[in-house]
PDB file of N, CA and C in Angstrom:
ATOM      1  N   UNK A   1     -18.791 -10.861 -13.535  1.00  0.00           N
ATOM      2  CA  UNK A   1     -19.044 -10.272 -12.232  1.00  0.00           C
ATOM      3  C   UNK A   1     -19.439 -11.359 -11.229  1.00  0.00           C
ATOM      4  N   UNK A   2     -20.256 -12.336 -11.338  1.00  0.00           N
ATOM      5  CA  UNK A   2     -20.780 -13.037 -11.091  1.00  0.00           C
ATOM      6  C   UNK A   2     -19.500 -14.129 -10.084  1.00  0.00           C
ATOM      7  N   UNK A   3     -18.395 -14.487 -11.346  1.00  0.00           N
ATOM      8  CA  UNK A   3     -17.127 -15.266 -11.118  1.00  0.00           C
ATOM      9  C   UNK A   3     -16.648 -14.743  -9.916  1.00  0.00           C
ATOM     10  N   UNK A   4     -16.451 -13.174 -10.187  1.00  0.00           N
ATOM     11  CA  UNK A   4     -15.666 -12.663  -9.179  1.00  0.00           C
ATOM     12  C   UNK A   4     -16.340 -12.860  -7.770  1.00  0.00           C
ATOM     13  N   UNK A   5     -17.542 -12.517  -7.195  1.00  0.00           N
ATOM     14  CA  UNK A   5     -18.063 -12.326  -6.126  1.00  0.00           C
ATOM     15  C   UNK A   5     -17.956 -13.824  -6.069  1.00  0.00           C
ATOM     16  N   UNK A   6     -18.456 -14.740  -6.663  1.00  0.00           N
ATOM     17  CA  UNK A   6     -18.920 -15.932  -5.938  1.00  0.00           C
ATOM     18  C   UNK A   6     -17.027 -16.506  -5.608  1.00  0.00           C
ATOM     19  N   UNK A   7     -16.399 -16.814  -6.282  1.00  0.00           N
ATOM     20  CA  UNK A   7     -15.304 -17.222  -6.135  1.00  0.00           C
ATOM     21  C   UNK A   7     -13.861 -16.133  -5.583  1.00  0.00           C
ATOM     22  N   UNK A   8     -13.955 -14.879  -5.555  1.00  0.00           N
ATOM     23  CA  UNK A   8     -13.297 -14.230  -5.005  1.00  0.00           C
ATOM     24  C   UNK A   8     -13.662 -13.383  -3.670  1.00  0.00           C
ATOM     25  N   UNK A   9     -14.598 -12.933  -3.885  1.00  0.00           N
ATOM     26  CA  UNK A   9     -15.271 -11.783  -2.862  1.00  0.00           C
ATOM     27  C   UNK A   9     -15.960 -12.786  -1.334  1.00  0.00           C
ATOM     28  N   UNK A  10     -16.500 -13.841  -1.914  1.00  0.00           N
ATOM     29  CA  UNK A  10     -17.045 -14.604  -0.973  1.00  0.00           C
ATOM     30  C   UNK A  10     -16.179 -15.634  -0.175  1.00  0.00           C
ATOM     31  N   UNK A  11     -14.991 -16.376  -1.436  1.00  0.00           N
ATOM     32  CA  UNK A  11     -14.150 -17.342  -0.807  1.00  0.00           C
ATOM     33  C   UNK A  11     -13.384 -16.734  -0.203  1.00  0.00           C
ATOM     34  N   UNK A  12     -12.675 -15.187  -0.164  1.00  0.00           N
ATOM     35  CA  UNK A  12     -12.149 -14.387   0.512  1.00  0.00           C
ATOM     36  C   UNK A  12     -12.681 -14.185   2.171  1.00  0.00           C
ATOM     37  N   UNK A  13     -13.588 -12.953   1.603  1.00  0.00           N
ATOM     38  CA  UNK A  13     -14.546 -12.636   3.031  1.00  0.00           C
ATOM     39  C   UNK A  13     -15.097 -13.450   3.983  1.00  0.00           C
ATOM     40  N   UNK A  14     -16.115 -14.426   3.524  1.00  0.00           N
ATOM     41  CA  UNK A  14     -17.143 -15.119   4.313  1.00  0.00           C
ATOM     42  C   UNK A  14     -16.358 -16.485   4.907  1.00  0.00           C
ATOM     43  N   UNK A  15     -15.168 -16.640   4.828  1.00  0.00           N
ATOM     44  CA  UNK A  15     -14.379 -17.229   6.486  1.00  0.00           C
ATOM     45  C   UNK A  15     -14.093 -16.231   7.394  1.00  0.00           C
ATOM     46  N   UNK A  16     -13.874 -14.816   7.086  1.00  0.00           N
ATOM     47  CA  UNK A  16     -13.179 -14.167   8.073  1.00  0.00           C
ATOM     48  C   UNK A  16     -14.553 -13.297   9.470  1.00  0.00           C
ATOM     49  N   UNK A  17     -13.870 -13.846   9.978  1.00  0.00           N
ATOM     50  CA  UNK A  17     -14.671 -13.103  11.308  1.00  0.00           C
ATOM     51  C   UNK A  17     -15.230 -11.588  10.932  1.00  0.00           C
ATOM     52  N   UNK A  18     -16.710 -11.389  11.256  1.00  0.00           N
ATOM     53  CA  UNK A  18     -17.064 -10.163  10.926  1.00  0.00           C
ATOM     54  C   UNK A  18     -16.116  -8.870  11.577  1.00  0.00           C
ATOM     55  N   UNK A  19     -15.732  -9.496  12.912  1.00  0.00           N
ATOM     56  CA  UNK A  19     -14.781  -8.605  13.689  1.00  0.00           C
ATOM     57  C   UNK A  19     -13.967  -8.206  13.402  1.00  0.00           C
ATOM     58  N   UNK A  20     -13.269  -9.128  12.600  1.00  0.00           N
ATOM     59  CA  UNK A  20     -12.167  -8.962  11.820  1.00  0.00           C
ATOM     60  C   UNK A  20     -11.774  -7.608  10.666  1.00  0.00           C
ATOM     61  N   UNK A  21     -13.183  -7.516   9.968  1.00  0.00           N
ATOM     62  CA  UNK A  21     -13.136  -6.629   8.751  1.00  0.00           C
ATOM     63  C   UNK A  21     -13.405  -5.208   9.539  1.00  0.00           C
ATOM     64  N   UNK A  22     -14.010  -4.982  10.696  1.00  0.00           N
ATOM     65  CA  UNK A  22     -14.548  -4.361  11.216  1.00  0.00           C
ATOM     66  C   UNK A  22     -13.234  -3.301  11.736  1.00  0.00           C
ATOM     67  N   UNK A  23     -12.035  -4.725  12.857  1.00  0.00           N
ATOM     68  CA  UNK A  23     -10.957  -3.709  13.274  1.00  0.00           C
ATOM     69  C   UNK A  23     -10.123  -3.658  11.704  1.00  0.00           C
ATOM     70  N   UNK A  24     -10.149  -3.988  10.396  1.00  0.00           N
ATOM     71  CA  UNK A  24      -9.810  -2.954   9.454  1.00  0.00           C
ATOM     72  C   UNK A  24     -10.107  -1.845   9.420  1.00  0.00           C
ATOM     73  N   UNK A  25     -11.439  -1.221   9.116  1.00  0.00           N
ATOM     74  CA  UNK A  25     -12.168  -0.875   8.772  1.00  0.00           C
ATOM     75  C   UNK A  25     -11.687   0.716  10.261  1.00  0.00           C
ATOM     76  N   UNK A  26     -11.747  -0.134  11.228  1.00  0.00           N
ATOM     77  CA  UNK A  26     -11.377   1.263  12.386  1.00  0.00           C
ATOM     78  C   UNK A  26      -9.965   1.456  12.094  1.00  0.00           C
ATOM     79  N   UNK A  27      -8.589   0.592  11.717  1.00  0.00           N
ATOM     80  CA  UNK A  27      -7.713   0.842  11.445  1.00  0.00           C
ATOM     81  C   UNK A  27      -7.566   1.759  10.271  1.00  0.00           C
ATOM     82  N   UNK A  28      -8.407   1.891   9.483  1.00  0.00           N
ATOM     83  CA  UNK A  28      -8.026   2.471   8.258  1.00  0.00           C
ATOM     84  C   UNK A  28      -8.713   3.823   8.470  1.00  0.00           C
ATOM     85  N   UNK A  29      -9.827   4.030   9.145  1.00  0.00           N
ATOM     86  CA  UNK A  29     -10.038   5.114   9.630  1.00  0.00           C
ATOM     87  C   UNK A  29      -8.985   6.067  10.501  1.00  0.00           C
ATOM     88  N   UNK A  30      -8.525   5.282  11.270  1.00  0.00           N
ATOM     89  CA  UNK A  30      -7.932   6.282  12.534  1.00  0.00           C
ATOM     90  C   UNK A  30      -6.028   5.896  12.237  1.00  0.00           C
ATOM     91  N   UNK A  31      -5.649   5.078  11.326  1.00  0.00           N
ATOM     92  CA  UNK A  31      -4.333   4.838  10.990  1.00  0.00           C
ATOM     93  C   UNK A  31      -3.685   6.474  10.007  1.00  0.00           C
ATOM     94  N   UNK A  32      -3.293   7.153  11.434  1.00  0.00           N
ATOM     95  CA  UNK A  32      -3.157   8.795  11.390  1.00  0.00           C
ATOM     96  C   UNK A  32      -1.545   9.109  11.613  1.00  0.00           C
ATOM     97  N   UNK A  33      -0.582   8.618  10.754  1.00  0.00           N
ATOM     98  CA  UNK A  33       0.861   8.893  11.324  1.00  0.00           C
ATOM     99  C   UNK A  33       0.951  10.409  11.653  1.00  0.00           C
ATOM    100  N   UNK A  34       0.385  11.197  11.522  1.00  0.00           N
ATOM    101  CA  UNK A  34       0.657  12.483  12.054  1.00  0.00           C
ATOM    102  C   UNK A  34       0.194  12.697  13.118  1.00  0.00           C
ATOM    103  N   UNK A  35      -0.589  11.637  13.808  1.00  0.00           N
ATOM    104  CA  UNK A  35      -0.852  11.957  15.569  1.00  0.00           C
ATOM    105  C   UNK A  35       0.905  12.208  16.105  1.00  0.00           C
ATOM    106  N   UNK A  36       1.479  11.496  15.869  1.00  0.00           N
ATOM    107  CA  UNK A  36       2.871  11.499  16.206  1.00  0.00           C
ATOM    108  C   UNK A  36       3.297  13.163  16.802  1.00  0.00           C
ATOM    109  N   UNK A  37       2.978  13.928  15.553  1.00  0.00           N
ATOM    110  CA  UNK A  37       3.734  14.750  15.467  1.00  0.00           C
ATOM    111  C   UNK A  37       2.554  16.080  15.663  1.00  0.00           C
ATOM    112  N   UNK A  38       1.773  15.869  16.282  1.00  0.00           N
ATOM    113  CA  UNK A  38       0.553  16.687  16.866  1.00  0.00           C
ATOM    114  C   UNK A  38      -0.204  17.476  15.412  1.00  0.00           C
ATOM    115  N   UNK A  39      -0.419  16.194  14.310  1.00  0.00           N
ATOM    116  CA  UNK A  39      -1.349  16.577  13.316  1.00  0.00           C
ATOM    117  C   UNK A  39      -0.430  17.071  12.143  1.00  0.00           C
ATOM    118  N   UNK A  40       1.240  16.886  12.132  1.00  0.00           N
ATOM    119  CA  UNK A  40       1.849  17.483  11.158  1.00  0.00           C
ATOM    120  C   UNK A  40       2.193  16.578  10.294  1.00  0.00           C
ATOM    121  N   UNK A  41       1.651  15.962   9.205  1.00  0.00           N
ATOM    122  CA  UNK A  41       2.153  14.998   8.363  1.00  0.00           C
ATOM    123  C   UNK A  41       4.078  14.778   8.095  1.00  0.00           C
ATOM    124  N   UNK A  42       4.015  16.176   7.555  1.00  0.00           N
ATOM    125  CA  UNK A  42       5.714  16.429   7.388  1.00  0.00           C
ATOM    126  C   UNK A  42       6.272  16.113   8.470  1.00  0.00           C
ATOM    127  N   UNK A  43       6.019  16.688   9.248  1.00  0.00           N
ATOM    128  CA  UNK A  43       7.069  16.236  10.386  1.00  0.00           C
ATOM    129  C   UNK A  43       7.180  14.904  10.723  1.00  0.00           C
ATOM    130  N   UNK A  44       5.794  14.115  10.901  1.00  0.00           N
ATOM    131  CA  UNK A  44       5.906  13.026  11.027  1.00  0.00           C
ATOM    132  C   UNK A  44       6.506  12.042   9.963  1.00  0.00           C
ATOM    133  N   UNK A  45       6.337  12.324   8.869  1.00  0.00           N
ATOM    134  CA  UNK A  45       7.165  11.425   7.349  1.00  0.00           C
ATOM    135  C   UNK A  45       8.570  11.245   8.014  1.00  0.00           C
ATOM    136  N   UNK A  46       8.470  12.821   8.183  1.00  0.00           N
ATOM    137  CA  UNK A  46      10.480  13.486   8.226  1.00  0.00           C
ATOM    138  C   UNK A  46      11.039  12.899   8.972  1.00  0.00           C
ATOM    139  N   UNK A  47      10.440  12.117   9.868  1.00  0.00           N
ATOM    140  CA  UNK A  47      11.221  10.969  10.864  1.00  0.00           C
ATOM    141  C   UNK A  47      11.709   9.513  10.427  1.00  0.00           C
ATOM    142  N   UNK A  48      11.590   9.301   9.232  1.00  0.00           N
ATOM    143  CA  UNK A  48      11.460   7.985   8.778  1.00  0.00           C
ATOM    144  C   UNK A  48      12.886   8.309   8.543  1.00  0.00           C
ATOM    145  N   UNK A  49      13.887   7.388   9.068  1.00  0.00           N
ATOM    146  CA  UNK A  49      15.414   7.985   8.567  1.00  0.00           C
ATOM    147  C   UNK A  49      15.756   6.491   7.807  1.00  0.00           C
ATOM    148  N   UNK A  50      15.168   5.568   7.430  1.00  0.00           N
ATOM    149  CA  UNK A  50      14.910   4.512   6.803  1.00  0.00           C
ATOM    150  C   UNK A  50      14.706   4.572   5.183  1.00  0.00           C
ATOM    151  N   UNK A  51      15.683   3.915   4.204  1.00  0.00           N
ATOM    152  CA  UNK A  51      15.820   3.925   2.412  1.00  0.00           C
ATOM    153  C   UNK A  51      14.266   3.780   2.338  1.00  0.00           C
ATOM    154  N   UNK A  52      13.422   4.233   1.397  1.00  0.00           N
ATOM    155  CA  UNK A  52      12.253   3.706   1.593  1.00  0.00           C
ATOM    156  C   UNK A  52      11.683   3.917   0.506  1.00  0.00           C
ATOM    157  N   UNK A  53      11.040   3.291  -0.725  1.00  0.00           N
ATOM    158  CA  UNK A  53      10.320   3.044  -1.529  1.00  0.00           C
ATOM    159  C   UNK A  53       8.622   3.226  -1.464  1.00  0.00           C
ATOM    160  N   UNK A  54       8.793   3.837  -2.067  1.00  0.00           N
ATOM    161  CA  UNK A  54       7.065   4.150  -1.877  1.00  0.00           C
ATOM    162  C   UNK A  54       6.534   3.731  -3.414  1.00  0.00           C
ATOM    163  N   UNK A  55       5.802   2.493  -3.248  1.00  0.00           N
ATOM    164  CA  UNK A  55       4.820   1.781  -4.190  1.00  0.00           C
ATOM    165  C   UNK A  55       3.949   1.883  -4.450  1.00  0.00           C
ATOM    166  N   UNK A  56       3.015   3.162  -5.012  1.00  0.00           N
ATOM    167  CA  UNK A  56       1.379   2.588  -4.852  1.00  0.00           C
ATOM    168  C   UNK A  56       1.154   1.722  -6.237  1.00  0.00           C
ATOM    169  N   UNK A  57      -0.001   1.249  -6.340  1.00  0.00           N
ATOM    170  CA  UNK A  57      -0.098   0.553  -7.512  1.00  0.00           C
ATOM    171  C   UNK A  57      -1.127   1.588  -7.820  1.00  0.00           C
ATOM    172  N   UNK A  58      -0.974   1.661  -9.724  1.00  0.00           N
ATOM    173  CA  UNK A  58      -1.587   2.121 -10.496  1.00  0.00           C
ATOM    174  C   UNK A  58      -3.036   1.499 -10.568  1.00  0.00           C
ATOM    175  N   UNK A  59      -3.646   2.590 -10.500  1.00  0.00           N
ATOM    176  CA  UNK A  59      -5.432   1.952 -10.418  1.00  0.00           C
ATOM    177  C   UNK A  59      -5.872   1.720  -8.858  1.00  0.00           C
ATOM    178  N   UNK A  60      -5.189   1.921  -8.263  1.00  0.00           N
ATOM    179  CA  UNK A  60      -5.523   1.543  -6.859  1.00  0.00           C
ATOM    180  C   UNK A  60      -6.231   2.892  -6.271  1.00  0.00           C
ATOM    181  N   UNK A  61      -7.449   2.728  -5.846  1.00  0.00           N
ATOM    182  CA  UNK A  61      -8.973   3.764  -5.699  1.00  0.00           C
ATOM    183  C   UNK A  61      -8.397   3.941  -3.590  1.00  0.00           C
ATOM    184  N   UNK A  62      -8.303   3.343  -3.273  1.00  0.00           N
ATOM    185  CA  UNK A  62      -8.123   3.477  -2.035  1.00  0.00           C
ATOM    186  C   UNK A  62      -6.666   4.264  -1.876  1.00  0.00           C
ATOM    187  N   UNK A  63      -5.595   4.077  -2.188  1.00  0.00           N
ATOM    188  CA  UNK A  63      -4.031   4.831  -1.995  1.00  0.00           C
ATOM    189  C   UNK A  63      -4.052   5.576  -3.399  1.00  0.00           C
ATOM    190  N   UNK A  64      -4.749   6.317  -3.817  1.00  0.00           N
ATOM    191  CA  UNK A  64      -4.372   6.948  -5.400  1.00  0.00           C
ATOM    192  C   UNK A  64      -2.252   7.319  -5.511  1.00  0.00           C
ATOM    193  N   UNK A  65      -2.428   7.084  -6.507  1.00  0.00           N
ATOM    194  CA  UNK A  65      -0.786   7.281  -6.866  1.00  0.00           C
ATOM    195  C   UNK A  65      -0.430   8.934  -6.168  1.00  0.00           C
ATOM    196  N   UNK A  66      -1.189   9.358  -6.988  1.00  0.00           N
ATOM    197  CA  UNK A  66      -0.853  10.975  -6.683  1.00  0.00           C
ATOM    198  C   UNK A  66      -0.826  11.557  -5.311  1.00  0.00           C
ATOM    199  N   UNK A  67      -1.353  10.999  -4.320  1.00  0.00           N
ATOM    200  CA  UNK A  67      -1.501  11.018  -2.738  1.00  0.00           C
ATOM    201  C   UNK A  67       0.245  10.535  -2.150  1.00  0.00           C
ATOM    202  N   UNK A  68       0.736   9.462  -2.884  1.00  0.00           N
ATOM    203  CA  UNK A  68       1.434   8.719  -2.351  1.00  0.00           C
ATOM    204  C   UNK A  68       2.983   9.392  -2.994  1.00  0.00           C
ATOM    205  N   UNK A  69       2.512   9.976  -3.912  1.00  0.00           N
ATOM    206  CA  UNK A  69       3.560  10.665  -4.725  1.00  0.00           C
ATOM    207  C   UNK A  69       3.745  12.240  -3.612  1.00  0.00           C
ATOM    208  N   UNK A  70       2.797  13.003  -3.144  1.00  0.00           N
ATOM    209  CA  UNK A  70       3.142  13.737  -2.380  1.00  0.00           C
ATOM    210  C   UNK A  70       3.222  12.999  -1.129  1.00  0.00           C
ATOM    211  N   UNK A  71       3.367  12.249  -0.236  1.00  0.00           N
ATOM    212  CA  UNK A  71       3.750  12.015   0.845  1.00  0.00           C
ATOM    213  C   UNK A  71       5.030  11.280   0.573  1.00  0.00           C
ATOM    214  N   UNK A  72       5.422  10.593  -0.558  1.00  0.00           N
ATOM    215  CA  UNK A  72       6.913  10.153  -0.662  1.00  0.00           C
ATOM    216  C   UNK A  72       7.971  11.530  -0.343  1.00  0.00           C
ATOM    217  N   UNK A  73       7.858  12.201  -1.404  1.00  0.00           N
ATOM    218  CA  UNK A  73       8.432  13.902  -1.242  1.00  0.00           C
ATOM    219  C   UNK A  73       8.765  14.675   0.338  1.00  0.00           C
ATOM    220  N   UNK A  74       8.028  13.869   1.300  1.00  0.00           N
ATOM    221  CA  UNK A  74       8.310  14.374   2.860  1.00  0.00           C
ATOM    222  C   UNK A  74       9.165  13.527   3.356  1.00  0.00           C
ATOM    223  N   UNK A  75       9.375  12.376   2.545  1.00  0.00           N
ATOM    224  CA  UNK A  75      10.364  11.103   3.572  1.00  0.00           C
ATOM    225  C   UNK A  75      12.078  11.425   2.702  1.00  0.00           C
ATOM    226  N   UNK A  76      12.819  11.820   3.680  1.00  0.00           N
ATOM    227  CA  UNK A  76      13.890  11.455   3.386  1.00  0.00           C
ATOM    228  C   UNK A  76      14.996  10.578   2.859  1.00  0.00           C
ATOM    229  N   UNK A  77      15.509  10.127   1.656  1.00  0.00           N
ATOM    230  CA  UNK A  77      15.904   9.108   1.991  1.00  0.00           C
ATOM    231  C   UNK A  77      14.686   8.082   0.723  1.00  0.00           C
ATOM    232  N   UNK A  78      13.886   8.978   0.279  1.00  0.00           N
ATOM    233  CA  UNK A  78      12.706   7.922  -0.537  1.00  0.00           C
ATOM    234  C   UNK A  78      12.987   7.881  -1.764  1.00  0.00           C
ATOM    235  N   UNK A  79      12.563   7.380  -2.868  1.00  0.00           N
ATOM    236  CA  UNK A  79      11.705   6.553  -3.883  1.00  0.00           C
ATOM    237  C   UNK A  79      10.401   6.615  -4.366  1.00  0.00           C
ATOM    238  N   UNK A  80      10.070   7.450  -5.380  1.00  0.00           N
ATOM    239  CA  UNK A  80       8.861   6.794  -5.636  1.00  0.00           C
ATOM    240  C   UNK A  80       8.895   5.739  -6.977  1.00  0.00           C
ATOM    241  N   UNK A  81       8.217   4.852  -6.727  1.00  0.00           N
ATOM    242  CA  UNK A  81       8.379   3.279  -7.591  1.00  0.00           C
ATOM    243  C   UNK A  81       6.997   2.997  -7.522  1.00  0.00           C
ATOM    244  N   UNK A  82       6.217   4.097  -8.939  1.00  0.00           N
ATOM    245  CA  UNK A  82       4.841   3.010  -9.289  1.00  0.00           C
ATOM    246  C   UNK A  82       5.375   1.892  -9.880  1.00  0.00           C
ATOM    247  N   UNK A  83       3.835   1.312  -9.253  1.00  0.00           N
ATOM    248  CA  UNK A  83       3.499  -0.214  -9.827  1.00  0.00           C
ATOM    249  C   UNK A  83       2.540  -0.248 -11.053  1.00  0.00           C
ATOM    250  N   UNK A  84       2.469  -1.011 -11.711  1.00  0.00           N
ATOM    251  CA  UNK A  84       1.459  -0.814 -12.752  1.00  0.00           C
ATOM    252  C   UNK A  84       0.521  -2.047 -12.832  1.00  0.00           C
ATOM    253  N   UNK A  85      -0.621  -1.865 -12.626  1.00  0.00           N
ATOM    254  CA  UNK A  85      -1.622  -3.304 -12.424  1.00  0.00           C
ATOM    255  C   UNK A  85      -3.197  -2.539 -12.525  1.00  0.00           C
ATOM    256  N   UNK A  86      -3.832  -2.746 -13.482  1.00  0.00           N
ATOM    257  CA  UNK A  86      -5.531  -2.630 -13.852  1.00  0.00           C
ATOM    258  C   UNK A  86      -5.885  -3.379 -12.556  1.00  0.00           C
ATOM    259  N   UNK A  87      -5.687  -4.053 -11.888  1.00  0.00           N
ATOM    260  CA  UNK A  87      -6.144  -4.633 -10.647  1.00  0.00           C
ATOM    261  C   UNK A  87      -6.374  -4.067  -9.885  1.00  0.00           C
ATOM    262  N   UNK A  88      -5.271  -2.869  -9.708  1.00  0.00           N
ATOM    263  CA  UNK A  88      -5.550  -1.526  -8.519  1.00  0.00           C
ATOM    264  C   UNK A  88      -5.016  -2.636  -7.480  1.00  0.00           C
ATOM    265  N   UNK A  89      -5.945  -2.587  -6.044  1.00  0.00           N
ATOM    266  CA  UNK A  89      -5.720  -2.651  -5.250  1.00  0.00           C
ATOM    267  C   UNK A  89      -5.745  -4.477  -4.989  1.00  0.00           C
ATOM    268  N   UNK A  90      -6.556  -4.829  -5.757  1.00  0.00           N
ATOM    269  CA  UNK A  90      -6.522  -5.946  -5.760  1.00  0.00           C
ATOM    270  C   UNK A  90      -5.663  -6.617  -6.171  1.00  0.00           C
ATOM    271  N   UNK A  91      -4.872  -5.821  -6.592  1.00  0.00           N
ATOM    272  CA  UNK A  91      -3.224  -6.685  -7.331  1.00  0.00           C
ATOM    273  C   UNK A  91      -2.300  -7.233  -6.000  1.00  0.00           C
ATOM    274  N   UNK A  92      -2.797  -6.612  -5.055  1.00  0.00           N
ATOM    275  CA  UNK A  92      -2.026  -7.156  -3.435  1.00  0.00           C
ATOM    276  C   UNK A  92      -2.339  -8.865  -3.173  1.00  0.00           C
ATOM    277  N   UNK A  93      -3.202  -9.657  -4.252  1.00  0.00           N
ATOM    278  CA  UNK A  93      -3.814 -10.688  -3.402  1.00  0.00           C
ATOM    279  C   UNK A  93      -3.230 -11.618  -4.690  1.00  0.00           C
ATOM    280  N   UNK A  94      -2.210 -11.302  -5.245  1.00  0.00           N
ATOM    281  CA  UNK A  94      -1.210 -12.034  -6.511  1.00  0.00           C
ATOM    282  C   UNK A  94      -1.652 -12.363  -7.603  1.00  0.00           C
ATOM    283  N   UNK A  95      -2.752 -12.278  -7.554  1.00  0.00           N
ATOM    284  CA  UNK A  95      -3.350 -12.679  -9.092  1.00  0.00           C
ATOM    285  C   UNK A  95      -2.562 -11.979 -10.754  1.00  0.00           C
ATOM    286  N   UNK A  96      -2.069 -10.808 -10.408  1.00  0.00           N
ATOM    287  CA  UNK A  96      -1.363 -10.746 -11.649  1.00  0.00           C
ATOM    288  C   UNK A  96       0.330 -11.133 -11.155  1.00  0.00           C
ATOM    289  N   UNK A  97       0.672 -11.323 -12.092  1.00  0.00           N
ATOM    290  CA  UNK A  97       1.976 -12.070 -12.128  1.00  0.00           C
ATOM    291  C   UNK A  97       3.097 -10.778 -12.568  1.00  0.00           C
ATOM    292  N   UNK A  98       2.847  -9.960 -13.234  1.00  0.00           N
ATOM    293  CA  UNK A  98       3.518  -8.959 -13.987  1.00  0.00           C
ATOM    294  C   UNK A  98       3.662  -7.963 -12.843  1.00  0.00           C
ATOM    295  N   UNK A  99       2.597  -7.802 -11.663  1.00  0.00           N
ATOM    296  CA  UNK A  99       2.770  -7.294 -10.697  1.00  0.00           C
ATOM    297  C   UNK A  99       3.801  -7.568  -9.463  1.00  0.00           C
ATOM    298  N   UNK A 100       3.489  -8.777  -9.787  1.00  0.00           N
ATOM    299  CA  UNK A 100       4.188  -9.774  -8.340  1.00  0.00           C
ATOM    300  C   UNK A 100       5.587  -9.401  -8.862  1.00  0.00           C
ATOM    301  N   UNK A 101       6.167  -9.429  -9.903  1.00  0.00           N
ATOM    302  CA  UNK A 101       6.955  -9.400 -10.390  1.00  0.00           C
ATOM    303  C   UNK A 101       8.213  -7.874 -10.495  1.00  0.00           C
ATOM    304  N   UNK A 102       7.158  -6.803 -10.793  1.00  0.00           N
ATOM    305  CA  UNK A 102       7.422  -5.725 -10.332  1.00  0.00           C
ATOM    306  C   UNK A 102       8.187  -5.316  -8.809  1.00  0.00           C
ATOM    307  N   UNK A 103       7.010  -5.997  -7.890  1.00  0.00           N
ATOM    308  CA  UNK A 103       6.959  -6.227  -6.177  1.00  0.00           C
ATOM    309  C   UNK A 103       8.516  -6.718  -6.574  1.00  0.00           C
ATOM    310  N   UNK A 104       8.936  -8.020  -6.797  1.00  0.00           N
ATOM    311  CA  UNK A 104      10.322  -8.554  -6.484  1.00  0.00           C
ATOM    312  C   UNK A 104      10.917  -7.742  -6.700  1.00  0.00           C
ATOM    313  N   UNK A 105      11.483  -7.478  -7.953  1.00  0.00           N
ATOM    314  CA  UNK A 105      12.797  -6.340  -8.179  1.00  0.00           C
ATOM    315  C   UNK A 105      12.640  -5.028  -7.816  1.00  0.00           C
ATOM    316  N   UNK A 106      11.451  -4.460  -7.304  1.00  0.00           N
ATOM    317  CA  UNK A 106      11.966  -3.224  -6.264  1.00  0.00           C
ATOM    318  C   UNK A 106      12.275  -3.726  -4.954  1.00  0.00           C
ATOM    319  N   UNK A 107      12.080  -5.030  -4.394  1.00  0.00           N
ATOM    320  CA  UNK A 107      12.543  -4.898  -2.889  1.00  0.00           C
ATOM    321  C   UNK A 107      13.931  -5.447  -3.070  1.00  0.00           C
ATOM    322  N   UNK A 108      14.222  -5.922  -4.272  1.00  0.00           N
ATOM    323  CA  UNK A 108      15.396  -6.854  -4.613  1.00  0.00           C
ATOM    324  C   UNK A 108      16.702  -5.627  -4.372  1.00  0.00           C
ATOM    325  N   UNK A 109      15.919  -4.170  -5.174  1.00  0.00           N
ATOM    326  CA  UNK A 109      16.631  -3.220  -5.172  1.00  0.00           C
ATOM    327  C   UNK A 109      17.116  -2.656  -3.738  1.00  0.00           C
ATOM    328  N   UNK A 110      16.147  -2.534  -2.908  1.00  0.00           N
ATOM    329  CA  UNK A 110      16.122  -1.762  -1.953  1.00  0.00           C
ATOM    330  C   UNK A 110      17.031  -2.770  -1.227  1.00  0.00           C
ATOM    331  N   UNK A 111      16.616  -3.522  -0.689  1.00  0.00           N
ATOM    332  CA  UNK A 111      17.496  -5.192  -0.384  1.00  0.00           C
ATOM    333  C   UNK A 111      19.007  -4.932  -0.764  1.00  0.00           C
ATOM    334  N   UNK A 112      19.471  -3.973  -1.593  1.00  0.00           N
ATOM    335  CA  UNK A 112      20.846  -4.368  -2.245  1.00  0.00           C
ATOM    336  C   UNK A 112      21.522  -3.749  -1.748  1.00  0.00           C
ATOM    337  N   UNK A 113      20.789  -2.214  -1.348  1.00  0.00           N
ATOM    338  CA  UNK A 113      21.544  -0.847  -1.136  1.00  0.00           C
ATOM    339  C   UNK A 113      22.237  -0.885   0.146  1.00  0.00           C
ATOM    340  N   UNK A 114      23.401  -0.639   0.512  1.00  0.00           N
ATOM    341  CA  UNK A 114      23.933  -0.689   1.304  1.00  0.00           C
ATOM    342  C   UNK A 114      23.816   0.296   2.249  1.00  0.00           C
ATOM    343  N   UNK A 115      24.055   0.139   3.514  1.00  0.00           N
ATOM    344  CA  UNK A 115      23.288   1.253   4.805  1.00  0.00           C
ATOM    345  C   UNK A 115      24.045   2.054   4.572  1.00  0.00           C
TER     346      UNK A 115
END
């Protein structure tokens, strides 16, 4: 635990501007794609006329799979493509390799499909 905070959590965080984490922090609050569509999720998905893969990673506490699995189901045109990583969310910052790896050959896929 110790490893992690001092060498991950800290060498991470404590360059970045407090401001910084802060407009996350309001982004992730108020990042509402259904303002679009006056509070209608569906409707708003249903606009995505774009091939689209929907990734969450397994273990990931912030995007749970099952959330992402019903909002894939509204996009036209989608994919759902878990990821699999005990890292959860932290698998975004490359440390597993089996992940990163995953990441390539679904965009490799999507990348292929012709319009």
């Amino acid at each position: 635990m110790d490893d992690f905070i001092i060498n991950f959590m800290h060498g991470y965080f404590s360059v970045m501007d407090p401001n910084d984490l802060l407009c996350m922090m309001w982004k992730w609050q108020r990042g509402d794609v259904s303002r679009i569509a006056g509070g209608n999720l569906k409707e708003a998905l249903g606009r995505i006329k774009a091939k689209t893969f929907v990734m969450p990673i397994s273990h990931d506490m912030f995007f749970p799979s099952q959330d992402c699995e019903t909002e894939q189901k509204m996009i036209a045109r989608s994919e759902f493509r878990p990821l699999k990583s005990v890292d959860g969310h932290l698998a975004l910052f490359g440390a597993d390799p089996e992940f990163l790896a995953q990441v390539d050959k679904n965009l490799k896929d999507l990348l292929a499909i012709a319009v």
